[in-house]
Protein backbone atom coordinates (compact mmCIF):
# COMPACT_ATOMS: atom_id res chain seq x y z
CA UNK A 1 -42.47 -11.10 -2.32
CA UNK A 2 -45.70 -13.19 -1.45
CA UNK A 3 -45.72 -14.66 -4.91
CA UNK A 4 -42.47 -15.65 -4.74
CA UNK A 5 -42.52 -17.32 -1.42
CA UNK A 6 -45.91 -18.66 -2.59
CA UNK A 7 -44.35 -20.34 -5.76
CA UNK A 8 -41.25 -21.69 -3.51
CA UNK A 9 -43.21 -23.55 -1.33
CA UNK A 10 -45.51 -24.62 -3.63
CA UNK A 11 -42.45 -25.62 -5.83
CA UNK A 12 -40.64 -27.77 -2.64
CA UNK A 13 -44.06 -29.31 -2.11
CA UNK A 14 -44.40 -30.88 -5.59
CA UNK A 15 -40.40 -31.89 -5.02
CA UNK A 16 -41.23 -33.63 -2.03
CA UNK A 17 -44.22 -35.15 -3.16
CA UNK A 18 -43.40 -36.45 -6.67
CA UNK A 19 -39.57 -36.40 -5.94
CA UNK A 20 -38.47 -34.83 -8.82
CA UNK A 21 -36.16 -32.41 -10.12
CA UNK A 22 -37.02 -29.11 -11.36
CA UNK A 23 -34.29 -26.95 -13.57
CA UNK A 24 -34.96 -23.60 -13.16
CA UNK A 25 -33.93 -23.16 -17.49
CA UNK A 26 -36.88 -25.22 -18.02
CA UNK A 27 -39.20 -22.77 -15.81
CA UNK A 28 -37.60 -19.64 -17.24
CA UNK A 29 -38.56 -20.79 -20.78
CA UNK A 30 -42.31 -21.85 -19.67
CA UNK A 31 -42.44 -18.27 -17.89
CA UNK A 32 -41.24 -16.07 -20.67
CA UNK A 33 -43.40 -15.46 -23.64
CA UNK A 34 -42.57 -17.71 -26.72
CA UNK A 35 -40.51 -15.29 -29.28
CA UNK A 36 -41.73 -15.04 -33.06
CA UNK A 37 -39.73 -15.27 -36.22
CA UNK A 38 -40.23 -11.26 -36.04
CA UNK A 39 -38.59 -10.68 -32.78
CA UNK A 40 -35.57 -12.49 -34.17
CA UNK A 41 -35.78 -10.66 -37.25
CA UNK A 42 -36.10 -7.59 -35.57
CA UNK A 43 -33.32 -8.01 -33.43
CA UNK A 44 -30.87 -9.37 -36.20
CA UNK A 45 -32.05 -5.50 -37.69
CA UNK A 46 -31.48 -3.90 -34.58
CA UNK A 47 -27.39 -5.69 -34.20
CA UNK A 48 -24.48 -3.03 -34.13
CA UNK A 49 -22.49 -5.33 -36.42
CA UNK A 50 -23.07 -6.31 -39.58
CA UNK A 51 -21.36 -9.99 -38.36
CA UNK A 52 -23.59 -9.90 -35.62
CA UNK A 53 -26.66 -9.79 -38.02
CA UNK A 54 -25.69 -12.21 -40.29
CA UNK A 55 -24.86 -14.52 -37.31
CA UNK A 56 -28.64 -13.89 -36.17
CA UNK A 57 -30.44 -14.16 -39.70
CA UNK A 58 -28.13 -17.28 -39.82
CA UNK A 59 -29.74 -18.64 -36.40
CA UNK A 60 -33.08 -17.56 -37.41
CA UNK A 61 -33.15 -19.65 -40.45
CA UNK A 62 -31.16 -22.73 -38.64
CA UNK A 63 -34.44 -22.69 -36.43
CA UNK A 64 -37.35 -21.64 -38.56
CA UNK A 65 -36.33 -22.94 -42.20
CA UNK A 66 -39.31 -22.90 -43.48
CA UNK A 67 -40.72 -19.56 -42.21
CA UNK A 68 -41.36 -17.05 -44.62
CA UNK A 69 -39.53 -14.41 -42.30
CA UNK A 70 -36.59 -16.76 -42.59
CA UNK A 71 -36.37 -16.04 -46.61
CA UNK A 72 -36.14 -12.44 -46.02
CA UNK A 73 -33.22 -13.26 -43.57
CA UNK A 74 -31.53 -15.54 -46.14
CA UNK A 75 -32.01 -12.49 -48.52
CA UNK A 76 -30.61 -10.09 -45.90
CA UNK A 77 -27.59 -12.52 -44.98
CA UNK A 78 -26.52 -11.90 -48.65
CA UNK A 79 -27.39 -7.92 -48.57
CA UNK A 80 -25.49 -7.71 -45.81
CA UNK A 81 -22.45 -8.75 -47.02
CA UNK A 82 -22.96 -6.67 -50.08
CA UNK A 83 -24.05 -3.54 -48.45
CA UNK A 84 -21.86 -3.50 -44.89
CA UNK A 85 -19.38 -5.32 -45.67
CA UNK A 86 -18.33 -4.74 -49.02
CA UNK A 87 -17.43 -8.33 -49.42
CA UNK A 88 -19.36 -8.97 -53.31
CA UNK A 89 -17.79 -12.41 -53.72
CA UNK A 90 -19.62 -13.98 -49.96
CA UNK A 91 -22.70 -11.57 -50.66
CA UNK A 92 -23.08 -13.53 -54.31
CA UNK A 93 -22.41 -17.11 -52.90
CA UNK A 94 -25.06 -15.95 -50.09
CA UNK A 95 -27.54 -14.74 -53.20
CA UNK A 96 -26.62 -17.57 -55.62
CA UNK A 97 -28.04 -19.72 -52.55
CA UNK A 98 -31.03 -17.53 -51.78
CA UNK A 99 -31.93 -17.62 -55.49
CA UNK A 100 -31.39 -21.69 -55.31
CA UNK A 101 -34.39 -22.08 -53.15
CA UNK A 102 -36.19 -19.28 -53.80
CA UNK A 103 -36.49 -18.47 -57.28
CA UNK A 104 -39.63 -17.08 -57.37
CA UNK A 105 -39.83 -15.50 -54.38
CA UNK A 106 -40.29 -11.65 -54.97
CA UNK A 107 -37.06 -10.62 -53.00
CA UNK A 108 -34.96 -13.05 -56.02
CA UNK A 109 -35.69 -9.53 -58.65
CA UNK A 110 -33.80 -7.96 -56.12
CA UNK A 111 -31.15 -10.27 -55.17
CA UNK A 112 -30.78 -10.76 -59.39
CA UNK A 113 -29.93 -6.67 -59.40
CA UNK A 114 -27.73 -6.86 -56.55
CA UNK A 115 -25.52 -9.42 -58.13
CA UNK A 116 -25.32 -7.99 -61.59
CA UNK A 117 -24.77 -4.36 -59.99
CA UNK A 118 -22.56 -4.74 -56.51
CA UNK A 119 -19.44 -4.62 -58.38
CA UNK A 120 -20.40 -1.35 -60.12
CA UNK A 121 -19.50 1.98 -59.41
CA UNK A 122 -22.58 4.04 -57.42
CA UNK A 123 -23.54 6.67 -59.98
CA UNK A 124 -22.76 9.94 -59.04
CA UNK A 125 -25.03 12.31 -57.81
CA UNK A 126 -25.43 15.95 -59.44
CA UNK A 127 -25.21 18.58 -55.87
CA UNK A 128 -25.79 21.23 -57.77
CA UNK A 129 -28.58 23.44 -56.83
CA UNK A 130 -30.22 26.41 -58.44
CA UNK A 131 -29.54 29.60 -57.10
CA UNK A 132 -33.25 30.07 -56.82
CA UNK A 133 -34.32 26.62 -55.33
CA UNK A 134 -35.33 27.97 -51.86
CA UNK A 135 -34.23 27.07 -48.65
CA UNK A 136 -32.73 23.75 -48.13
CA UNK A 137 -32.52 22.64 -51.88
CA UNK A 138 -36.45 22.82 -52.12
CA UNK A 139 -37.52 23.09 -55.69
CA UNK A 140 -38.43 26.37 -57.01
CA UNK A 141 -42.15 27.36 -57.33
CA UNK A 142 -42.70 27.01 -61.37
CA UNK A 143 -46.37 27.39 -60.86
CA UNK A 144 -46.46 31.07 -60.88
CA UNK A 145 -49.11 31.39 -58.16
CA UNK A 146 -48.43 34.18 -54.92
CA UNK A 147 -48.99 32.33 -51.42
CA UNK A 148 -51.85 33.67 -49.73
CA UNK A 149 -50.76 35.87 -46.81
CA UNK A 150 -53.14 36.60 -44.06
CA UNK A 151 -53.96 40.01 -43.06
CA UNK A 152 -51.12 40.61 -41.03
CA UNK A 153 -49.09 39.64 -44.08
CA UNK A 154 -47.97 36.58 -42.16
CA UNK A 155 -48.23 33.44 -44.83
């Protein structure tokens, strides 16, 4: 409470003295700590939505175009359409423009795979397990060694 009424007067002094105008927006963003191209990243990651990331990997770029964290979010607007959305003919306009300006970047060898395999069927996966796998689908023991037990038998 003393630090606030210390910064209000101090603030009304300077007003009175210099007669300007303080915007409180303007103090707010000297106060808070600048963010980084990772916090917007990582909250882009962090969205419930997949529309909600793209909108924020869209921002992030818009602000930070040449940052290298804004080429993996130019790579992610296009995985996201692919991968949430299901929507292969925005996620290869997104990686047809990713690949534009990045062509050597080493995210394009993945954003070339996407596009040649998004339209593909996901191969499908054999469940089977061997009856004598173990618990939980662990693979069985092929080296035929005995686990040491201790000498109350306990492993």
């Amino acid at each position: 409470d003393r630090e606030s009424a210390y910064a209000r007067a101090l603030l009304d002094s300077l007003k009175e003295r210099s007669n300007a105008t303080v915007f409180s927006d303007s103090i707010e963003a000297a106060v808070r700590p600048a963010r980084t191209t990772q916090d917007y990243f990582k909250e882009a990651q962090a969205a419930v939505s997949p529309q909600q990331r793209i909108d924020l990997y869209r921002t992030l770029v818009k602000r930070f175009p040449n940052d290298s964290v804004s080429v993996q979010a130019e790579f992610m607007i296009g995985f996201t359409y692919a991968e949430d959305l299901g929507d292969s003919d925005q996620a290869r306009q997104e990686l047809e423009k990713f690949l534009a300006r990045h062509p050597n970047h080493e995210l394009a060898t993945s954003a070339k795979w996407m596009m040649e395999n998004m339209d593909k069927p996901a191969p499908e996966l054999d469940e089977e397990v061997p009856a004598d796998a173990g618990e939980r689908g662990a693979a069985p023991d092929t080296t035929g060694t005995v686990p040491r037990q201790g000498s109350d038998g306990s492993p």
